[in-house]
Each structure stands twice: as structure tokens, then as C-alpha cells.
Protein backbone atom coordinates (compact mmCIF):
# COMPACT_ATOMS: atom_id res chain seq x y z
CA UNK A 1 39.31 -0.47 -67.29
CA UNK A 2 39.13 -4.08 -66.99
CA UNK A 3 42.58 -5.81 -66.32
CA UNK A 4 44.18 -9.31 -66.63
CA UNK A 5 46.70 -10.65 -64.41
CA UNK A 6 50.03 -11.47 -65.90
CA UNK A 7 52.17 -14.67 -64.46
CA UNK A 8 54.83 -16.88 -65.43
CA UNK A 9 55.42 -20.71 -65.13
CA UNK A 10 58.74 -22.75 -65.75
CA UNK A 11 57.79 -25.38 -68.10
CA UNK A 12 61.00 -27.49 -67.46
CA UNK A 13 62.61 -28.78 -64.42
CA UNK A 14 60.02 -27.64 -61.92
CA UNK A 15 56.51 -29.00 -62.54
CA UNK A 16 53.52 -29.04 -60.81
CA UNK A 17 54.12 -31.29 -58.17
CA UNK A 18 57.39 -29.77 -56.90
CA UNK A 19 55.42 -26.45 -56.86
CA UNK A 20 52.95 -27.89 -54.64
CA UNK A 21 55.50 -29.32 -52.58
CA UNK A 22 56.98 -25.64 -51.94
CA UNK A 23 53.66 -24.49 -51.24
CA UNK A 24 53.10 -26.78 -48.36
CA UNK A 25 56.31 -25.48 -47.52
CA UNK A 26 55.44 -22.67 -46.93
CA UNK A 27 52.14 -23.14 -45.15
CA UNK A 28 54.02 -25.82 -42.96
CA UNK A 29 56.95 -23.03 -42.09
CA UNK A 30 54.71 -19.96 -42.24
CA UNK A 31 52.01 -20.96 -39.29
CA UNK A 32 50.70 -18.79 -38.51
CA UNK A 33 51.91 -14.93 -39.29
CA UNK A 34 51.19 -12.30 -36.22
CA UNK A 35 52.23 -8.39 -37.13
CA UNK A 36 55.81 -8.97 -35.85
CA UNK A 37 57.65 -6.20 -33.88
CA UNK A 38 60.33 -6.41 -36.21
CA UNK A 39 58.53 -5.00 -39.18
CA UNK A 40 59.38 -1.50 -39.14
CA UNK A 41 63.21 -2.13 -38.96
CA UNK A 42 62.78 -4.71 -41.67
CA UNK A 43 61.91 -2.30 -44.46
CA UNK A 44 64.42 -0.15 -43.39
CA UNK A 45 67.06 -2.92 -43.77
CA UNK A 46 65.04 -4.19 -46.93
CA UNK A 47 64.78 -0.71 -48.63
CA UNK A 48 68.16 0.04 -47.79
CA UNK A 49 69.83 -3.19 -49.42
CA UNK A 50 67.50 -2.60 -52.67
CA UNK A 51 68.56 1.06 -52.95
CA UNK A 52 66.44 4.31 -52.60
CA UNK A 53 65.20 4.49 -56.12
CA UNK A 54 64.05 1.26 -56.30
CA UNK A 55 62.52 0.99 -53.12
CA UNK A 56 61.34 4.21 -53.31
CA UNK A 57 59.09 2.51 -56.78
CA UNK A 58 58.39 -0.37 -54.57
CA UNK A 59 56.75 2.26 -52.00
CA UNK A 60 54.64 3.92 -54.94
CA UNK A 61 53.44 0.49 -55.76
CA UNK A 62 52.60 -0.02 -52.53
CA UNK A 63 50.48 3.10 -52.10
CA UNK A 64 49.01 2.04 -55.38
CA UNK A 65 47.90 -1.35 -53.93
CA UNK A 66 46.21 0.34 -51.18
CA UNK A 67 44.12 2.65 -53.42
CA UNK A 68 43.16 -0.38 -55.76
CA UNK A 69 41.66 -1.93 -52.78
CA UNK A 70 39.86 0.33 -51.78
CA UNK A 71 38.27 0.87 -55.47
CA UNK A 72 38.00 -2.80 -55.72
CA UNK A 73 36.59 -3.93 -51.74
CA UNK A 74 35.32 -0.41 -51.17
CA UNK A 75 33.53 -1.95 -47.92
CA UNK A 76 36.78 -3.95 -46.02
CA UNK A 77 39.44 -3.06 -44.00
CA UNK A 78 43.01 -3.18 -45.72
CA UNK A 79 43.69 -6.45 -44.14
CA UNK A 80 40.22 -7.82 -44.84
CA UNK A 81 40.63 -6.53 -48.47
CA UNK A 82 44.27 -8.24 -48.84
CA UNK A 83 43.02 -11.46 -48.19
CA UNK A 84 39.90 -10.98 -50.33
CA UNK A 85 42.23 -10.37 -52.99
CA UNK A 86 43.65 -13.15 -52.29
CA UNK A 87 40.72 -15.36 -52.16
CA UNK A 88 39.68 -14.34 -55.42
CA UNK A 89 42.68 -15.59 -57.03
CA UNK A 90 43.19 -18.84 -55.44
CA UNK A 91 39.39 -19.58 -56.26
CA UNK A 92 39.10 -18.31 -59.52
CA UNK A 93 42.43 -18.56 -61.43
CA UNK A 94 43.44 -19.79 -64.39
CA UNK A 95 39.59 -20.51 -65.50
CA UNK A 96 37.81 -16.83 -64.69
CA UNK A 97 38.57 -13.73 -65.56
CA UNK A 98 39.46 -11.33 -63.05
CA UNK A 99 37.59 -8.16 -63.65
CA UNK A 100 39.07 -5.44 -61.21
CA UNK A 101 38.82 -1.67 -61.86
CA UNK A 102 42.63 -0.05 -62.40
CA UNK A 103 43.43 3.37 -62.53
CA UNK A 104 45.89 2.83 -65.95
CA UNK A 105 47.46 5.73 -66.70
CA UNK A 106 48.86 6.21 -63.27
CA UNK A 107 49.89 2.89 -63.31
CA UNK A 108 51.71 2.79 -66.40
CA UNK A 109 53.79 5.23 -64.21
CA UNK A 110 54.76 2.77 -61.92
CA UNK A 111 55.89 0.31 -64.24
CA UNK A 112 57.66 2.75 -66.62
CA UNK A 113 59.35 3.66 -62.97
CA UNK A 114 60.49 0.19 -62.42
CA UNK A 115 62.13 -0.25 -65.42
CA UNK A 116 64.01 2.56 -65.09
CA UNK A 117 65.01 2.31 -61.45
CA UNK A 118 66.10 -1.57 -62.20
CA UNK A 119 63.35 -2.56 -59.92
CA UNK A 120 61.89 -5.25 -62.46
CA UNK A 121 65.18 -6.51 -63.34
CA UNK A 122 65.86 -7.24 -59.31
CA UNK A 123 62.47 -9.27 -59.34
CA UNK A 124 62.26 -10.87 -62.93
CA UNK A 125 64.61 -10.88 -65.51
CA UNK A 126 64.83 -12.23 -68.95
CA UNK A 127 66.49 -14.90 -70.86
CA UNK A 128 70.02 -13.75 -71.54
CA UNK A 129 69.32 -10.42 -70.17
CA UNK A 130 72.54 -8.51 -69.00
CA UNK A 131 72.62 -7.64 -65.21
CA UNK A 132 75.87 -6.19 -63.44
CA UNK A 133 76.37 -8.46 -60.46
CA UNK A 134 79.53 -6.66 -59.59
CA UNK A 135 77.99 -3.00 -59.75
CA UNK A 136 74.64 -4.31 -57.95
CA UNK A 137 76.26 -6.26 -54.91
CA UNK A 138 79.89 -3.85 -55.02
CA UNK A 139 81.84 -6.60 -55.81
CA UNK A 140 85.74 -6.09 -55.73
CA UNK A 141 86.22 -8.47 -58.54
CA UNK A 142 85.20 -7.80 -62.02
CA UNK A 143 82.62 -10.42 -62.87
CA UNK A 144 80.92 -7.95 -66.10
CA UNK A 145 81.68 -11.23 -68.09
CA UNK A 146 79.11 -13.46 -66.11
CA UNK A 147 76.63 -10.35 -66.08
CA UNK A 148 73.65 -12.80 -67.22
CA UNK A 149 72.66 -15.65 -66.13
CA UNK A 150 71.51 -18.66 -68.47
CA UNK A 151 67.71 -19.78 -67.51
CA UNK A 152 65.84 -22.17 -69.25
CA UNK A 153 62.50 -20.93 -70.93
CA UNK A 154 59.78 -20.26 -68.96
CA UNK A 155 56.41 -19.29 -70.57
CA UNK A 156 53.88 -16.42 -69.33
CA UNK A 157 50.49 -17.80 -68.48
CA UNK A 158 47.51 -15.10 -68.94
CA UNK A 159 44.59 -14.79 -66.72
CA UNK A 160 41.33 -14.75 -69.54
CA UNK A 161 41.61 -10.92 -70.40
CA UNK A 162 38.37 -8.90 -70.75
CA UNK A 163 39.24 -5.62 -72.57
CA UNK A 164 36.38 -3.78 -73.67
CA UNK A 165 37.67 -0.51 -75.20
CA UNK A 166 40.97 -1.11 -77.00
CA UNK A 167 42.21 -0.84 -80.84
CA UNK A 168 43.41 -4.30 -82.28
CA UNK A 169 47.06 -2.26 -82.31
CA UNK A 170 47.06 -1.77 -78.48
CA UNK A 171 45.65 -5.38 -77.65
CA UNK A 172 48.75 -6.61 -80.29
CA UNK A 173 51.22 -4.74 -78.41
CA UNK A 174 49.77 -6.00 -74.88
CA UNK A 175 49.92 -9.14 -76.59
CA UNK A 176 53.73 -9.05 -77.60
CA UNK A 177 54.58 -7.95 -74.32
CA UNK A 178 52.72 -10.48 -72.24
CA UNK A 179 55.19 -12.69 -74.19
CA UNK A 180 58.19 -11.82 -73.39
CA UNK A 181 60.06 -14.72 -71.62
CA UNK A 182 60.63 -13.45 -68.39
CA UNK A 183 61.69 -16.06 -64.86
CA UNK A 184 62.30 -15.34 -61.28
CA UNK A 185 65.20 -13.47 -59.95
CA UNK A 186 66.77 -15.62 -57.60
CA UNK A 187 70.05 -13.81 -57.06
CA UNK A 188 68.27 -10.00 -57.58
CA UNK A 189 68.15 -8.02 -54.72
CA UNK A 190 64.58 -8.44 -54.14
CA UNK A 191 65.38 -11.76 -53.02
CA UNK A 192 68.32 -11.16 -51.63
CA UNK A 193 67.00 -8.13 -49.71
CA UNK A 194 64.61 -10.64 -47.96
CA UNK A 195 67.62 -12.75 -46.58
CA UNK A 196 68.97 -9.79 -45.27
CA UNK A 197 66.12 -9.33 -42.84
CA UNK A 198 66.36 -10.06 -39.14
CA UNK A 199 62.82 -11.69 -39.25
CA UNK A 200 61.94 -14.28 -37.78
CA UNK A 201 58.75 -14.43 -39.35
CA UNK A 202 58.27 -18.36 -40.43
CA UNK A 203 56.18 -17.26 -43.38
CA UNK A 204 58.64 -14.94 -44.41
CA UNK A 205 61.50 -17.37 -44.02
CA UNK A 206 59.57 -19.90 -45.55
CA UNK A 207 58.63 -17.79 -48.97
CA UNK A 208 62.53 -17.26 -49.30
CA UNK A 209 62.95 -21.11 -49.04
CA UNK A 210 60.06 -21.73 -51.41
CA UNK A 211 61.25 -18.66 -54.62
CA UNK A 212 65.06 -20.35 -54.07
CA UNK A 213 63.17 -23.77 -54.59
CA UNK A 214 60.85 -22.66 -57.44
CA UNK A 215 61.02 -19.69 -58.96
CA UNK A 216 58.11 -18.56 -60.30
CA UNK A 217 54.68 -19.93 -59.04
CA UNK A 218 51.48 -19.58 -60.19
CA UNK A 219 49.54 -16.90 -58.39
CA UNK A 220 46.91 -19.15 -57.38
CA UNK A 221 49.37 -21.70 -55.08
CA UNK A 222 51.17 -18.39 -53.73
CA UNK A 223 47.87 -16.56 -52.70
CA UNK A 224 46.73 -19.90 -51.39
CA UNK A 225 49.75 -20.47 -49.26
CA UNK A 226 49.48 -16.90 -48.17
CA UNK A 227 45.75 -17.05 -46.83
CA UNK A 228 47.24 -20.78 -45.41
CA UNK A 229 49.97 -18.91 -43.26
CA UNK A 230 49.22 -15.25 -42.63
CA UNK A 231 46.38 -14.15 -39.90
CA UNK A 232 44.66 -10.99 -41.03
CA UNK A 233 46.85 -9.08 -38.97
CA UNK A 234 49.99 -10.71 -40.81
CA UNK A 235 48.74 -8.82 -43.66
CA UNK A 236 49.79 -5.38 -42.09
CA UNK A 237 53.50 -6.63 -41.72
CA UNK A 238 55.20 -4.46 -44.18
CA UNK A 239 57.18 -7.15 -45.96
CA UNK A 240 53.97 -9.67 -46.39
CA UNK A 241 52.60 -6.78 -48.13
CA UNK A 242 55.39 -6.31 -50.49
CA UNK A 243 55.60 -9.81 -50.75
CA UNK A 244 51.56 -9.80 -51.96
CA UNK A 245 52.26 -6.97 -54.43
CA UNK A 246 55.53 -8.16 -55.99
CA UNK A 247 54.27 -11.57 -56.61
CA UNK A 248 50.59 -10.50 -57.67
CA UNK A 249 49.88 -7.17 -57.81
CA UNK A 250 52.85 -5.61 -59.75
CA UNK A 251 52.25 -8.65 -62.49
CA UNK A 252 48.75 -6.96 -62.89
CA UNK A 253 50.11 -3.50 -63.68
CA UNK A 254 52.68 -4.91 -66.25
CA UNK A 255 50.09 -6.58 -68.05
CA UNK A 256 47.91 -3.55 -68.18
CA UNK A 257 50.00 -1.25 -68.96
């Protein structure tokens, strides 16, 4: 099935130039990524700050990632694949559809999983949406009253969709859903799992400093900053992985699902 690629953009406060700004940010901080030796204990601190079930979705995704690549760059390496994935969507987004093979049903898995886990709500959550900092982060004092935080709109933007074998219902309900008003995280734990790292991996560091800055960034600037600041071998790191298939790949499932 053919698949579109679902982002989101802030329409107020941050604008295009102060997302550029972040980006060379983070190519600036994040030259250049080498598979650091610190990776391993990483996503054990990482998983273990985000909890077992969700990390434990974050994992399947993961796996999931791997097997799209190899559908979709059947002849590359993981690494080699990664950044070909990446290329493809600094060169050909917003204006060209991006027309990769998913296996659906076994996705819709995955994001069915991260709903239920919380996992979604860690990364992006929605306008007015309730979230429990005092259950999530064990706080001794009862905030439940401040369990949301108030975000200005932000509008999905839609990768061209080619769907060649769905009812008008299901393409109405993809529709609706692509629509929810959804921004990034800043205080969820996927965020806040990164700062917990020991890493002293500048691109790393510099993605945290460029999501606390921004928010949500169009996939094109944050697969271009990637390719600008990650080696090949970078691309192995455990976290840089993550990092590729919360901010691109995991959008892709929700809007196919």
C-alpha cells in the first residue's frame, strides 16, 4: 500500500526562519556523529526513564523500521538505507509524493500500541489534552489540576497522498484524523528521557536543544540536519535511530493507519 507521511508545523510564534536557525543548530552542535561507546547504556537509561511498556512499543517500532527498509532499499545496508531515507525526504518533501511500500495491518498494531501504552502522548500531545505530570514523573505534590498544558494551534501538514485502493469512508476517516491538532511534547518523557542520557553525543545534545527551541519541525529540515551531522555509522547509535523513527517514521504509520 502506498503511504503518506504525516507532520505537523506551529503556525504561530515559531516560523520558518527560527526553524532554520535550530537546524543549523543542530548541524553546527552535531559534527559529526561516530557510533559512540555509550550507546548501549543509553537505551537502557532511556528505556528505563520512559517505562517498559512504552519503550517496549518504541522497540517494536524500531524492528518495524528495520523491516520497512529493507522492503523499501532492498539493496543497502541499514545505515546506507537510513540515510537514503533520509535523502528522499529532504529532496522531495512537501512537493512529491512519497510512495513507500508498508506492511499496514501490522502497523496499525504499533500505533494502536502506542496509544495505549501512552507512548504518543510522551511524544505529541494535543491541544488541551489531559496528561498526569504528577503520576508520570512521581511527583510528591499533587499537580492533577495543571495536568494539560495550554499550546497554541499548530496545523498538520500532509505529504501529497497516493492511495490507490481505498473506499471514500476510509480516506474520510484518514482524513479526520490527519487533522487532529496535535504539537510537540516538550515536557513528555520522550524528551525528557533524552536529557537523562549520559551522551555526549553533540548531535544528540544538539536535537534536545533544537525540539526545546522548536517543537515540531518539518521532516524535511530534521532529515536534512540529520544527514548534515550523523556519519553513516552514527546511524547505528541506538538513540539516532529512535530519534529518525520518532520524528519520521512513526508519523508515517499514524497517517496510514
Amino acid at each position: 500500500m502506498l503511504a503518506s507521511l504525516v507532520v505537523m508545523r506551529k503556525t504561530q510564534n515559531v516560523n520558518r526562519n527560527v526553524v532554520k536557525l535550530c537546524l543549523m543548530l543542530l548541524v553546527v552542535t552535531g559534527c559529526v556523529t561516530e557510533m559512540p561507546v555509550e550507546a548501549d547504556s543509553d537505551l537502557e537509561i532511556f528505556n528505563e526513564f520512559i517505562g517498559e511498556s512504552k519503550a517496549h512499543t518504541l522497540d517494536l517500532t524500531v524492528k518495524s523500521y528495520g523491516d520497512f527498509l529493507k522492503v523499501n532499499y532492498p539493496d543497502l545496508d541499514e545505515s546506507t538505507a537510513i540515510s537514503a531515507f533520509l535523502t528522499d525526504i529532504r529532496d522531495q518533501f512537501p512537493n512529491t509524493p512519497l510512495n513507500w511500500t508498508l506492511a499496514t495491518e501490522e502497523n496499525m498494531t504499533i500505533v494502536q500500541q502506542a496509544e495505549s501504552t501512552g507512548l504518543r502522548k510522551e511524544i505529541w500531545i494535543a491541544d488541551n489534552e489531559e496528561y498526569d505530570y504528577a503520576q508520570e514523573y512521581d511527583l510528591e505534590e499533587d499537580t492533577s489540576n495543571d495536568s494539560y498544558i495550554q499550546m497554541e494551534d499548530i496545523k498538520e501538514e500532509i505529504i501529497p497522498i497516493v492511495y490507490t485502493n481505498l473506499d471514500s469512508a476510509e480516506l474520510e476517516k484518514r482524513k479526520k484524523r490527519s487533522t487532529e491538532i496535535r504539537h510537540f511534547h516538550t515536557y513528555g518523557k520522550y524528551l525528557q528521557g533524552l536529557k537523562e542520557l549520559n551522551s555526549t553525543d553533540s548531535s544528540i545534545l544538539g536535537y534536545i536543544n533544537v525540539k526545546e527551541m522548536a517543537g515540531n519541525i518539518s521532516p524535511a529540515l530534521i532529515a536534512e540536519g540529520l544527514l548534515e551531522s550523523t556519519t553513516k555509522e552514527g546511524f547505528s547509535d541506538p538513540i539516532i535511530k529512535r530519534i529518525v523513527v520518532v520524528e519520521l517514521y512513526l508519523k508515517l504509520l499514524i497517517g496510514d493507519s
